[in-house]
N, C-alpha and C. Protein backbone atom coordinates (compact mmCIF):
# COMPACT_ATOMS: atom_id res chain seq x y z
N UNK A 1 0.82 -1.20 0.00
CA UNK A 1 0.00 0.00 0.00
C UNK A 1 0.86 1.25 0.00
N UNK A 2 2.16 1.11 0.41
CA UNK A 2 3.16 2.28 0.19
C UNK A 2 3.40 2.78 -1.18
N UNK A 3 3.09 1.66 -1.81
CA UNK A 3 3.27 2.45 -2.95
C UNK A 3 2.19 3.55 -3.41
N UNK A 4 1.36 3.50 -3.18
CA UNK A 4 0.18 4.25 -3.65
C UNK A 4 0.40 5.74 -3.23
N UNK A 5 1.02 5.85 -1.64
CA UNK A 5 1.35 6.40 -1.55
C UNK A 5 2.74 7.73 -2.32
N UNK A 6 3.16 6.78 -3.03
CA UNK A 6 4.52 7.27 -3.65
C UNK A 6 4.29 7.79 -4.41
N UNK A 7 4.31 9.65 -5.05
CA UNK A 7 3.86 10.59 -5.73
C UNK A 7 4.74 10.16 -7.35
N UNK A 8 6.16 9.33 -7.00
CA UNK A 8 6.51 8.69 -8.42
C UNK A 8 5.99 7.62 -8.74
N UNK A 9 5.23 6.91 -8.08
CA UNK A 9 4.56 5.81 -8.53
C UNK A 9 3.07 6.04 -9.57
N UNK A 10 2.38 7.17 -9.05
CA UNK A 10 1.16 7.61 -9.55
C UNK A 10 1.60 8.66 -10.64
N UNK A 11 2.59 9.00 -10.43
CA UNK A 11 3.32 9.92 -11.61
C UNK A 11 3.55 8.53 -12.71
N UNK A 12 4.21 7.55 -12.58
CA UNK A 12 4.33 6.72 -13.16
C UNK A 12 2.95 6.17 -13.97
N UNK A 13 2.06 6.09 -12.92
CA UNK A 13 0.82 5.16 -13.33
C UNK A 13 -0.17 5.95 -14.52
N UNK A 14 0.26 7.46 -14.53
CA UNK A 14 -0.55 8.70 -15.54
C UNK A 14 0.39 8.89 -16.46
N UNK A 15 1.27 8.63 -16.51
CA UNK A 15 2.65 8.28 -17.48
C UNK A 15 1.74 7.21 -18.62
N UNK A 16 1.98 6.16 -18.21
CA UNK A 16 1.45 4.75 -18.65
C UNK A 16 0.32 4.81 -19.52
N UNK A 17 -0.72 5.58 -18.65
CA UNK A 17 -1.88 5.65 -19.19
C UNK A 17 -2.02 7.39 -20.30
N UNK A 18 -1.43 8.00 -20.38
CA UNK A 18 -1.13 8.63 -21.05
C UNK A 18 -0.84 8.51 -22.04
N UNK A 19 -0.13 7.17 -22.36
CA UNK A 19 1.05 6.99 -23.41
C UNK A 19 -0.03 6.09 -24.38
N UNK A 20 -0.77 5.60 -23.53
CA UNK A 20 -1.98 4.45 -23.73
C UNK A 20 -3.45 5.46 -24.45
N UNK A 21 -3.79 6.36 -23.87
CA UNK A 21 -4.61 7.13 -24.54
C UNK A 21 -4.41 7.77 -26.03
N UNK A 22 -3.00 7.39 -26.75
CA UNK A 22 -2.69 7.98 -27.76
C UNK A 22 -2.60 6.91 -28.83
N UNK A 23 -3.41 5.80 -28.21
CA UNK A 23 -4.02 4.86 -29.16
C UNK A 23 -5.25 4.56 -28.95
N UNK A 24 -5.98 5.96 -28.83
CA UNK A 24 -7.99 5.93 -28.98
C UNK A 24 -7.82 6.36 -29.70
N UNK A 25 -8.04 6.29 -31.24
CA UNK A 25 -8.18 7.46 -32.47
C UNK A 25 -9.40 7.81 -31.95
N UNK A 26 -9.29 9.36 -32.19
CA UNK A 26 -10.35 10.41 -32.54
C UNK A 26 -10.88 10.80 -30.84
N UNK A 27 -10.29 10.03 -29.81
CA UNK A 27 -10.58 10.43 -28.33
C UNK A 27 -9.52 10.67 -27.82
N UNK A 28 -8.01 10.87 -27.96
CA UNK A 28 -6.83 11.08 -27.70
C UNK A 28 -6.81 12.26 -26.35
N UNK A 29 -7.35 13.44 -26.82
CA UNK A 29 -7.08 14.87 -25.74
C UNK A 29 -8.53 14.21 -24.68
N UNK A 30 -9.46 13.85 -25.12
CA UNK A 30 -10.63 13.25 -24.19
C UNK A 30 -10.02 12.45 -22.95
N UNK A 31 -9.51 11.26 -23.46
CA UNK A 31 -8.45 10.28 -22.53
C UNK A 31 -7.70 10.87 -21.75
N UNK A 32 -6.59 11.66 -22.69
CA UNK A 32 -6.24 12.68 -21.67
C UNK A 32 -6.45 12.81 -20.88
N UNK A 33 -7.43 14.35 -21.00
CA UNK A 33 -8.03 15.16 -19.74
C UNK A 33 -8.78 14.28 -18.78
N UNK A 34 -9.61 13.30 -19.04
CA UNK A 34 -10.23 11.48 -17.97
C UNK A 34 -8.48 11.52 -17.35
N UNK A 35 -7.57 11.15 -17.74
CA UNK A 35 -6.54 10.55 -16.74
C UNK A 35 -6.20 11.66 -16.04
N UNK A 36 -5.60 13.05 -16.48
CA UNK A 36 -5.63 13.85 -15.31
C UNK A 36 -6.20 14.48 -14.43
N UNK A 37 -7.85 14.65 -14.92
CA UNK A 37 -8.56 14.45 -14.07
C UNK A 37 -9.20 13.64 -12.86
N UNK A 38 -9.18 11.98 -13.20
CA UNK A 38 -9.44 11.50 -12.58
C UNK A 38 -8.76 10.18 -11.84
N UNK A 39 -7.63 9.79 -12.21
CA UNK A 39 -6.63 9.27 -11.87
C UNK A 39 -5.90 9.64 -10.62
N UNK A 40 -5.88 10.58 -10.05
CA UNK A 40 -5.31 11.45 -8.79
C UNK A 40 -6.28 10.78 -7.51
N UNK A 41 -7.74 10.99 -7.77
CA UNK A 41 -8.32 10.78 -7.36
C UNK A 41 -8.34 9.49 -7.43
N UNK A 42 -8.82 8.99 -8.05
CA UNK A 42 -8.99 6.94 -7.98
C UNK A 42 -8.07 6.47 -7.21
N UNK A 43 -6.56 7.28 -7.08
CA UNK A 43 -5.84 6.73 -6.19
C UNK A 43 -5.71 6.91 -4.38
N UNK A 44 -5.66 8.32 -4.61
CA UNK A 44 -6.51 8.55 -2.87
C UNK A 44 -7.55 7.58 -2.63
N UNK A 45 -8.65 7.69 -3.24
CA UNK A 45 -9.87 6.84 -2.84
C UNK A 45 -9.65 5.02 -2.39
N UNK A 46 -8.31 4.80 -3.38
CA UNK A 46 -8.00 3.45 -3.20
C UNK A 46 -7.27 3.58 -2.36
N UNK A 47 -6.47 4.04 -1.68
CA UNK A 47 -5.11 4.23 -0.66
C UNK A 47 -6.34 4.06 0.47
N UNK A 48 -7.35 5.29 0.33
CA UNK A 48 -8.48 4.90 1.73
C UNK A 48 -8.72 3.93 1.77
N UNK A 49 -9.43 3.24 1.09
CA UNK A 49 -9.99 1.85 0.67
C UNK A 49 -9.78 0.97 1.20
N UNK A 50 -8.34 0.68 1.21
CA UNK A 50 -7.19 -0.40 1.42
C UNK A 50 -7.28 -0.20 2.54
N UNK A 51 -6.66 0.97 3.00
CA UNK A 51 -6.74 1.29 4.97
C UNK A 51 -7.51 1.04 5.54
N UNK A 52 -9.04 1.00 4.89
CA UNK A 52 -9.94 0.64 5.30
C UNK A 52 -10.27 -0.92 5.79
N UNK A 53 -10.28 -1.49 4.73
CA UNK A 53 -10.52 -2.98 4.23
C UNK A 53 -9.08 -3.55 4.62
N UNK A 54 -8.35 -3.49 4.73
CA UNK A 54 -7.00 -4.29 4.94
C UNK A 54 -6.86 -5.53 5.38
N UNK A 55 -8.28 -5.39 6.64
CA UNK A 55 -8.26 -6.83 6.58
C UNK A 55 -8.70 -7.96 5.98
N UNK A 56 -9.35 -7.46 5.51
CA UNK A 56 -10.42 -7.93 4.74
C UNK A 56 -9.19 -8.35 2.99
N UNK A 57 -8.33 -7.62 2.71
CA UNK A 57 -7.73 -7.61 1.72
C UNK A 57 -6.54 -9.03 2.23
N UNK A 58 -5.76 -8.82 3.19
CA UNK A 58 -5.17 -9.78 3.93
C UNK A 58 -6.06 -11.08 4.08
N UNK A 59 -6.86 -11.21 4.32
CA UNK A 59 -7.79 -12.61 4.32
C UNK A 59 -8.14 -13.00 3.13
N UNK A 60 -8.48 -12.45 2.24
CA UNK A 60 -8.39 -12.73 1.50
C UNK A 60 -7.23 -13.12 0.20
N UNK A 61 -6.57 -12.62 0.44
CA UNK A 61 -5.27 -13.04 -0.26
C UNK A 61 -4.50 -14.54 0.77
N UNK A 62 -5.31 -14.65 2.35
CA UNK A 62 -4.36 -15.66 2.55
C UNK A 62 -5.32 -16.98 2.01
N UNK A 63 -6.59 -16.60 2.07
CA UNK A 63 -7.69 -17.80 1.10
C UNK A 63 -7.05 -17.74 -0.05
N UNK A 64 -6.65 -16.95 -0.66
CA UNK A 64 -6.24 -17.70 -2.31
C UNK A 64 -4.98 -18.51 -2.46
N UNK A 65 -4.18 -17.95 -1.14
CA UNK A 65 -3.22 -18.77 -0.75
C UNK A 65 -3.19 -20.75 -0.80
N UNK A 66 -4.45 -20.14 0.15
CA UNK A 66 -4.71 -21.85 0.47
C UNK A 66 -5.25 -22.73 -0.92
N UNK A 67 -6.32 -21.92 -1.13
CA UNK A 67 -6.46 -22.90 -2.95
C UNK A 67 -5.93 -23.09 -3.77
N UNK A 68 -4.45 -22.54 -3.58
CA UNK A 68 -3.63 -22.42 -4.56
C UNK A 68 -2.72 -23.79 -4.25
């Protein structure tokens, strides 16, 4: 979850998807402005999320453990 935190990681992650929006023909600046708009956000919301749910995220990852 540290990473989410990490302002080069989410710099990274609008990087990515940036580079990725410049293969929508004819929605290119649309994609865009969606990732810098709302990408900042999706990630706060998930950083809460996680803090939130953690345990719930931990139990569950140790169940997939076991079926695995």
């Amino acid at each position: 979850m540290s990473k989410l935190k990490d302002p080069d990681a989410e710099f990274e992650i609008i990087q990515i998807l940036i580079k990725e929006c410049n293969k929508i023909e004819g929605h290119v600046q649309e994609c865009k402005r969606l990732v810098l708009q709302y990408i900042p956000l999706i990630m706060v919301n998930g950083e809460k999320f996680l803090e939130k749910n953690n345990d719930v995220c931990v139990q569950a990852c140790m169940n997939i453990t076991v079926w695995m």
